[in-house]
Protein backbone atom coordinates (compact mmCIF):
# COMPACT_ATOMS: atom_id res chain seq x y z
CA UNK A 1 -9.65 -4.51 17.04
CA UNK A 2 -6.53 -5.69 15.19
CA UNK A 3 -6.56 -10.19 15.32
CA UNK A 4 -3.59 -11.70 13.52
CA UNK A 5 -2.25 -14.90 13.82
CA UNK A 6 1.55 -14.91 13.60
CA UNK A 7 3.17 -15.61 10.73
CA UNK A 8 6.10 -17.84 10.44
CA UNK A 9 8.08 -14.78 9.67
CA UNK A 10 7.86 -13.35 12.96
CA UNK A 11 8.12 -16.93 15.10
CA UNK A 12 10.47 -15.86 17.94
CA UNK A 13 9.88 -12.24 17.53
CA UNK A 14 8.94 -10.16 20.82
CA UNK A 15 5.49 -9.34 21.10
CA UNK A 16 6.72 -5.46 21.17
CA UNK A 17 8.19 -5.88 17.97
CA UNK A 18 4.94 -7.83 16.57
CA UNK A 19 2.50 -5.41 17.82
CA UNK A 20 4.68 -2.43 16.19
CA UNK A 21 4.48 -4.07 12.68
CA UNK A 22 0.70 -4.67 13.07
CA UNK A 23 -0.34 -1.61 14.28
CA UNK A 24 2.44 0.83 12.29
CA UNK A 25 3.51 2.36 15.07
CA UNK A 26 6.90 2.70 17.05
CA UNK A 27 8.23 0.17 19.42
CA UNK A 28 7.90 2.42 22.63
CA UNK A 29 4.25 3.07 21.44
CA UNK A 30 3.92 -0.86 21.18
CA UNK A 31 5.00 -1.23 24.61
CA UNK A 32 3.21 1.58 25.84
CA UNK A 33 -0.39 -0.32 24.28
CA UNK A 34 0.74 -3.59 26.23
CA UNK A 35 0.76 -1.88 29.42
CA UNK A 36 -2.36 -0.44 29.07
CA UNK A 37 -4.13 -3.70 28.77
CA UNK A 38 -5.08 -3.39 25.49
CA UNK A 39 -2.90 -6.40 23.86
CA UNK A 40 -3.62 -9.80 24.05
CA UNK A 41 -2.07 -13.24 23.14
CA UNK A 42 -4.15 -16.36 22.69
CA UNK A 43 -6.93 -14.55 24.21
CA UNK A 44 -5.65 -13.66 27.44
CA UNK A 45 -4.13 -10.12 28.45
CA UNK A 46 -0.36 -9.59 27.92
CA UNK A 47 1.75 -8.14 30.66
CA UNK A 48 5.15 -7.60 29.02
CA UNK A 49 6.89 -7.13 25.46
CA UNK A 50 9.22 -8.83 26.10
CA UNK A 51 7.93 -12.42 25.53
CA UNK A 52 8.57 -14.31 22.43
CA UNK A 53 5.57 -15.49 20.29
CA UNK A 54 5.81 -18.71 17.82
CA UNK A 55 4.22 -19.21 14.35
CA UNK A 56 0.57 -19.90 14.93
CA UNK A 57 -0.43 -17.74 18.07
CA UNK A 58 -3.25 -15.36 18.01
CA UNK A 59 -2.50 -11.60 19.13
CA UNK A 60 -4.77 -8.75 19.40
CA UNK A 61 -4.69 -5.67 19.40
CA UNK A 62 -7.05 -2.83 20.06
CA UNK A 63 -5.60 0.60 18.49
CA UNK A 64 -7.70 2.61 21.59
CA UNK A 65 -4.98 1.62 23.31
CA UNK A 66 -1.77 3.16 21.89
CA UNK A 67 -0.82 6.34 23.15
CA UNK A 68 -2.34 9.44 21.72
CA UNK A 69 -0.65 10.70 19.21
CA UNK A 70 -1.13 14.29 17.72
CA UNK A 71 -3.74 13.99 14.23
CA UNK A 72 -2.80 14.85 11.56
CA UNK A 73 -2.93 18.82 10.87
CA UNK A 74 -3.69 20.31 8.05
CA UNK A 75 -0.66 21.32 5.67
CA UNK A 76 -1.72 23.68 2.41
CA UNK A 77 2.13 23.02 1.58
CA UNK A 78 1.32 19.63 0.42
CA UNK A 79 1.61 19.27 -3.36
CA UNK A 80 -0.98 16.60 -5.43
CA UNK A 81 -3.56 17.05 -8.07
CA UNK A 82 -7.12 16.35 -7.43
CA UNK A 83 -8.41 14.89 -10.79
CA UNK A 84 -12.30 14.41 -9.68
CA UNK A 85 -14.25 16.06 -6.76
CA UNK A 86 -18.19 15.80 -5.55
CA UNK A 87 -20.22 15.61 -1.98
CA UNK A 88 -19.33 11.89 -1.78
CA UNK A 89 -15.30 11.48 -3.11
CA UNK A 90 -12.28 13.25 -4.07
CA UNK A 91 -9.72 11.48 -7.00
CA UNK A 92 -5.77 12.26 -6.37
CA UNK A 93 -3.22 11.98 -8.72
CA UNK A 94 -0.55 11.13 -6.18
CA UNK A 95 2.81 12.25 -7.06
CA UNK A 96 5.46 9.79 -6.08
CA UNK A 97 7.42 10.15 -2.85
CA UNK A 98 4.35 11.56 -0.67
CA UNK A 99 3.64 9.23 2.05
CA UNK A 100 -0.03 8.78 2.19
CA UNK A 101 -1.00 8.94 5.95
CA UNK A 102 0.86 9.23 8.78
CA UNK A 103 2.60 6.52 10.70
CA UNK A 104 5.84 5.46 12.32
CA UNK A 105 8.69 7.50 10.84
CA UNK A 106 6.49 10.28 8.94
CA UNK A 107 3.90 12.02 10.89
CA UNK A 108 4.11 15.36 8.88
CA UNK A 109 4.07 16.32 5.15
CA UNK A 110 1.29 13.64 4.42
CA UNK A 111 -1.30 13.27 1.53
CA UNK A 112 -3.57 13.28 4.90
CA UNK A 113 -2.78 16.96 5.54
CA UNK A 114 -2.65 18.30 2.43
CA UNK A 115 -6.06 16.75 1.81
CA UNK A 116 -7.10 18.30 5.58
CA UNK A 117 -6.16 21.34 3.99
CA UNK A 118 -8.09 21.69 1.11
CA UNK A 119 -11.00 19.18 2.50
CA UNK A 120 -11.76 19.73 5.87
CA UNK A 121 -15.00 18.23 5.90
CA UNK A 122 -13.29 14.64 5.91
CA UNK A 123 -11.54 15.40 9.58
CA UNK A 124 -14.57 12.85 11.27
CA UNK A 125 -14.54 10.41 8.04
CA UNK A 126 -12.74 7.05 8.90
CA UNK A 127 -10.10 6.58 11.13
CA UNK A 128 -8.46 9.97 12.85
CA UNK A 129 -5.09 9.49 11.92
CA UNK A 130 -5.72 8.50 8.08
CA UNK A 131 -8.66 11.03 7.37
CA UNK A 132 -10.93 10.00 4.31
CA UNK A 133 -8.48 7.69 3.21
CA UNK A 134 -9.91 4.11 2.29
CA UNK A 135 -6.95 2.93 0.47
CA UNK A 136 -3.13 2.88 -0.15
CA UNK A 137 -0.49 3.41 -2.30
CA UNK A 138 3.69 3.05 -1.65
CA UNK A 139 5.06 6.52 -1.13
CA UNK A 140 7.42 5.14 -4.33
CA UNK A 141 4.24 5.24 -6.27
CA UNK A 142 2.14 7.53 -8.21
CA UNK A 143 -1.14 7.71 -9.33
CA UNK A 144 -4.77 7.20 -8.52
CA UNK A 145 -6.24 7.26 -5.19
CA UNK A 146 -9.81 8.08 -4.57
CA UNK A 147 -10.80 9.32 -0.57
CA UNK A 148 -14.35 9.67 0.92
CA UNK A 149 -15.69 12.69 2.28
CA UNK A 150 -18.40 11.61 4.04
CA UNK A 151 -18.31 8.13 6.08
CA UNK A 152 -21.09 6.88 4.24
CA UNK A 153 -19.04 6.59 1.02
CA UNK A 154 -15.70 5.20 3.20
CA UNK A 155 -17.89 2.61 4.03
CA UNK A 156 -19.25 2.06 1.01
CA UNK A 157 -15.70 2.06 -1.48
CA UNK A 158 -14.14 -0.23 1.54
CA UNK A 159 -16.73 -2.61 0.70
CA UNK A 160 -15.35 -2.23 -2.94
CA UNK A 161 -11.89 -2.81 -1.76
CA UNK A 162 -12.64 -5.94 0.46
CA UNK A 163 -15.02 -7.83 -2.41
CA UNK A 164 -12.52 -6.91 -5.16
CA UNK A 165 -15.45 -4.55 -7.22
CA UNK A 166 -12.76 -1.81 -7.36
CA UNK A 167 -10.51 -2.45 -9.94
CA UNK A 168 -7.10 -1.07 -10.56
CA UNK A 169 -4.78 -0.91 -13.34
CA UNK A 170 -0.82 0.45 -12.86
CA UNK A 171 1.81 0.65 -14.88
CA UNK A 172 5.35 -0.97 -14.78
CA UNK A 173 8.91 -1.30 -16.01
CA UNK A 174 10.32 -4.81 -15.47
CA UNK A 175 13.68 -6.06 -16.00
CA UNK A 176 13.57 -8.70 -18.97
CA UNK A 177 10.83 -9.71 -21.35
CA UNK A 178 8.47 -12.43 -19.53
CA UNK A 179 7.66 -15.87 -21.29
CA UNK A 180 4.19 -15.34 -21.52
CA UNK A 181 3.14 -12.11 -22.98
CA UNK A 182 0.26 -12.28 -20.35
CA UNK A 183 -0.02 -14.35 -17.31
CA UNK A 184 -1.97 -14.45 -14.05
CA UNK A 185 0.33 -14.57 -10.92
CA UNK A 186 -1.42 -16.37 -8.16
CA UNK A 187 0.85 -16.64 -5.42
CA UNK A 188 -0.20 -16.10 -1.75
CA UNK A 189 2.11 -12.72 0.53
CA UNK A 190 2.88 -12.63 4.12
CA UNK A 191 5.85 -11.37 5.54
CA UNK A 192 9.36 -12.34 4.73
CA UNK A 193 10.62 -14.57 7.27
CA UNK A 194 13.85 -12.89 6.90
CA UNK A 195 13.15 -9.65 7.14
CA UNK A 196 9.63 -8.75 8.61
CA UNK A 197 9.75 -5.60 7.30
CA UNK A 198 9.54 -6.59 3.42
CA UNK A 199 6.46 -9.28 2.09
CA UNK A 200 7.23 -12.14 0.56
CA UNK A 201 5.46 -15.17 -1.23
CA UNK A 202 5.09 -17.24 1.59
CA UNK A 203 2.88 -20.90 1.73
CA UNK A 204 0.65 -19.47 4.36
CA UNK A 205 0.14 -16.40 3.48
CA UNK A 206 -3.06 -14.07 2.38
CA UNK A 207 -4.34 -14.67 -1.04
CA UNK A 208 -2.84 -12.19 -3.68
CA UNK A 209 -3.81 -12.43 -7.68
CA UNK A 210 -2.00 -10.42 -10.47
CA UNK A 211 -3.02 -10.53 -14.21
CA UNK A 212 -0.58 -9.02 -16.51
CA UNK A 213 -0.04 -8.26 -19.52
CA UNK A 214 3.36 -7.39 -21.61
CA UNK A 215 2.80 -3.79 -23.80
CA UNK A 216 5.86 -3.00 -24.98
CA UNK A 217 9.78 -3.97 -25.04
CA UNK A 218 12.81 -2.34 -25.07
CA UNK A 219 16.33 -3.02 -25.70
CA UNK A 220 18.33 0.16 -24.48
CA UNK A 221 19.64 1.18 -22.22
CA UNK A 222 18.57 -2.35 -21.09
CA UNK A 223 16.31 -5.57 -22.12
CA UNK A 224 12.98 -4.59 -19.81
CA UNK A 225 9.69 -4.74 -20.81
CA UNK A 226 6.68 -2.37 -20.10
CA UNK A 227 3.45 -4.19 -18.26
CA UNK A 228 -0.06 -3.79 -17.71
CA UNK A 229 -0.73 -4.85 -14.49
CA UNK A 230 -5.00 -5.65 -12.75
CA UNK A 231 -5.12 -6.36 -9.40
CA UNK A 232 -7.72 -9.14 -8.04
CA UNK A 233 -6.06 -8.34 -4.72
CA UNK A 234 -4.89 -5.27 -2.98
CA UNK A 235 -1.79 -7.07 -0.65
CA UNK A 236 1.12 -4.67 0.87
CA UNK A 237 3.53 -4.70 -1.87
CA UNK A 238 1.86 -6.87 -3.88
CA UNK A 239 2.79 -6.03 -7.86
CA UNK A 240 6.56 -5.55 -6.51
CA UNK A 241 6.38 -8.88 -5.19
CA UNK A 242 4.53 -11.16 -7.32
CA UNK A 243 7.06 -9.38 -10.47
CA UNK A 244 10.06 -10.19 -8.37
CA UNK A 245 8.95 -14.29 -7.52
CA UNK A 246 8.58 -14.57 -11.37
CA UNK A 247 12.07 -12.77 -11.86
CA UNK A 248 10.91 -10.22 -13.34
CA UNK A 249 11.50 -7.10 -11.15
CA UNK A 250 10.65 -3.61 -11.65
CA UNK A 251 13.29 -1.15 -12.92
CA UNK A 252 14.10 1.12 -9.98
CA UNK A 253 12.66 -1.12 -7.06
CA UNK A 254 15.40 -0.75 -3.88
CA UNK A 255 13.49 -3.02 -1.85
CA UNK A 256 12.54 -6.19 -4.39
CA UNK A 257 14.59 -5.12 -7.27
CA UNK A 258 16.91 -8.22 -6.57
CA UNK A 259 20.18 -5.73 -6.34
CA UNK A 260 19.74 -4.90 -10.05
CA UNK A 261 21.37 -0.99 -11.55
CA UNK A 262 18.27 1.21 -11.33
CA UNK A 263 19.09 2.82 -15.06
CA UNK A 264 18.65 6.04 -14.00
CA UNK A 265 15.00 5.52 -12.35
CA UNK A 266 14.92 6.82 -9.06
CA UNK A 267 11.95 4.93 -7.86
CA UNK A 268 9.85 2.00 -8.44
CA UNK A 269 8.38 2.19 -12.07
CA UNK A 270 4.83 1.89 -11.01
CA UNK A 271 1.81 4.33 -11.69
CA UNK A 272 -1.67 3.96 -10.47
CA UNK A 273 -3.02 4.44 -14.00
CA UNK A 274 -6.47 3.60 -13.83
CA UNK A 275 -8.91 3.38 -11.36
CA UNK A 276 -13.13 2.15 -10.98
CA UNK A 277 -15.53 1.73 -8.65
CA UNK A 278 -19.92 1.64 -8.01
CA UNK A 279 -19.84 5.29 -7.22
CA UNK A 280 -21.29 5.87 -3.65
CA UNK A 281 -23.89 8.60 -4.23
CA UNK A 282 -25.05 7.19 -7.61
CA UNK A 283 -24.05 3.19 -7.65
CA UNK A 284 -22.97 3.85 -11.45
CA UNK A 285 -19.45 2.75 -12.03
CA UNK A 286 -16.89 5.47 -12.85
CA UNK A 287 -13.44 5.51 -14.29
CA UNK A 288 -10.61 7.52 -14.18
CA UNK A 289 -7.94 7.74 -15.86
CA UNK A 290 -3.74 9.31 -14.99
CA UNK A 291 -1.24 9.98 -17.76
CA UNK A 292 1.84 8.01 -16.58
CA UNK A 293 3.71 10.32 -14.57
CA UNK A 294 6.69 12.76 -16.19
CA UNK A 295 9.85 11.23 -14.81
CA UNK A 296 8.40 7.47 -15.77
CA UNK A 297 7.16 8.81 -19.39
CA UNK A 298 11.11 10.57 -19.71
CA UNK A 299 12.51 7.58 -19.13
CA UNK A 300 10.85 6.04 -21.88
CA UNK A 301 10.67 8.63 -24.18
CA UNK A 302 14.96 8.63 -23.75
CA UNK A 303 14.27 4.62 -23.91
CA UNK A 304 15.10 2.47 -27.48
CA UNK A 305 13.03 -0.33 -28.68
């Protein structure tokens, strides 16, 4: 069951258009869920999405309810590296621009099938439509993303994930050279009021934490400096964000890039460079480790200090 309170970005919104965002699915889907029962609003059964909701009110959603939709099927055509594999996990080195699971807008040519593919075994493991996968990254990003292949071990790295224990490390290229050479961004995300589609530093919104640390600078083509960034939080967005409310976006960002030239990066400069967790089979804590990736390390290489 999906409970969410609604944001102030989405007071006035139709509770179609609410349930869609929550439950990344389409609109028509969203409707279809609300008339089979399985939405509520302050408790009580909605009939219609066409009502509008106001900051504050409680909506629920149970995901049995949205139409079925065809799982995902496996795809051997699906191109990422597989760094680590045992009984418990498998470690992907996701290349950038492959959407991790399906969902509204992409339902084929997902890390999902490509791991189906070469993994089976992880078809029962977590939810249907997101096989074995326990965690996120943007489809701009690449890097490190470790999956379960038994439910055991999803339920035992989401625990990881929800107390923090999994750490993270990515690298960035931001536009300018921050004040502080290192800095801890506490600043709490929710969605833009705006534009519901894109997060946003909001007063009310979930608590986010980002340490970072400046590692390099450079002053062609452009001033921008390279960052080290942790994660004490795992928010929607949240390194593009947090950079961005400090003015510091990241070189390549279409979204929170603040309308800035992209310098020839065709993407967000962010890789998933590290990555460590209790290991589920074992409890010892592993690391691994991914090279930035080749169009972010060209860029530099081309790059003057």
């Amino acid at each position: 069951m999906i409970n969410e309170d609604v944001p102030a970005a989405l007071d006035g919104q139709r509770l179609d258009r609410i349930v869609a965002l929550l439950g990344d699915i389409s609109r028509s889907d969203a409707a279809a869920a609300i008339s089979n029962g399985g939405v509520s609003v302050d408790g009580e059964r909605a009939s219609s999405g066409k009502i509008r909701l106001v900051e504050g009110q409680s909506v629920g959603v149970d995901p049995t309810s949205f139409p079925r939709i065809q799982l995902p099927q496996p795809d051997p055509d699906v191109v990422f590296s597989v760094v680590h594999a045992d009984e418990s996990i498998i470690v992907v080195d996701k290349p950038a621009g492959l959407v991790v699971h399906p969902g509204a807008g992409n339902m084929v040519g997902t890390l999902a099938n490509g791991l189906l593919a070469r993994f089976p075994e992880i078809v029962d493991v977590g939810e249907s439509n997101r096989p074995g996968i326990v965690h996120r990254l943007d489809s701009g990003s690449s890097g490190l993303l470790v999956v379960a292949r038994t439910q055991y071990a999803a339920d035992f790295l989401i625990a990881q994930f929800a107390d923090h224990s999994c750490t993270r490390r990515y690298e960035a290229l931001v536009w300018g050279v921050p004040d502080a050479p290192h800095g801890i961004i506490d600043a709490p995300l929710g969605r833009n009021r705006s534009d519901p589609l894109k997060m946003a530093v909001v007063a009310h919104g979930k608590y986010a934490r980002t340490d970072y640390r400046v590692i390099g600078t450079y002053r062609e083509p452009a001033v921008v400096s390279r960052v080290d960034c942790r994660l004490e939080t795992g928010r929607t967005h949240q390194i593009r964000v947090h950079l961005s409310s400090i003015n510091h976006p990241l070189v390549g960002d279409p979204t929170y890039g603040q309308r800035r030239p992209n310098l020839g990066v065709q993407r967000p400069f962010l890789h998933a460079a590290e990555l460590a967790f209790n290991h589920p089979a074992t409890g010892e804590r592993v690391t691994f480790n991914s090279p930035l990736a080749p169009d972010l390390q060209a860029w530099l290489d081309a790059a003057s200090t």
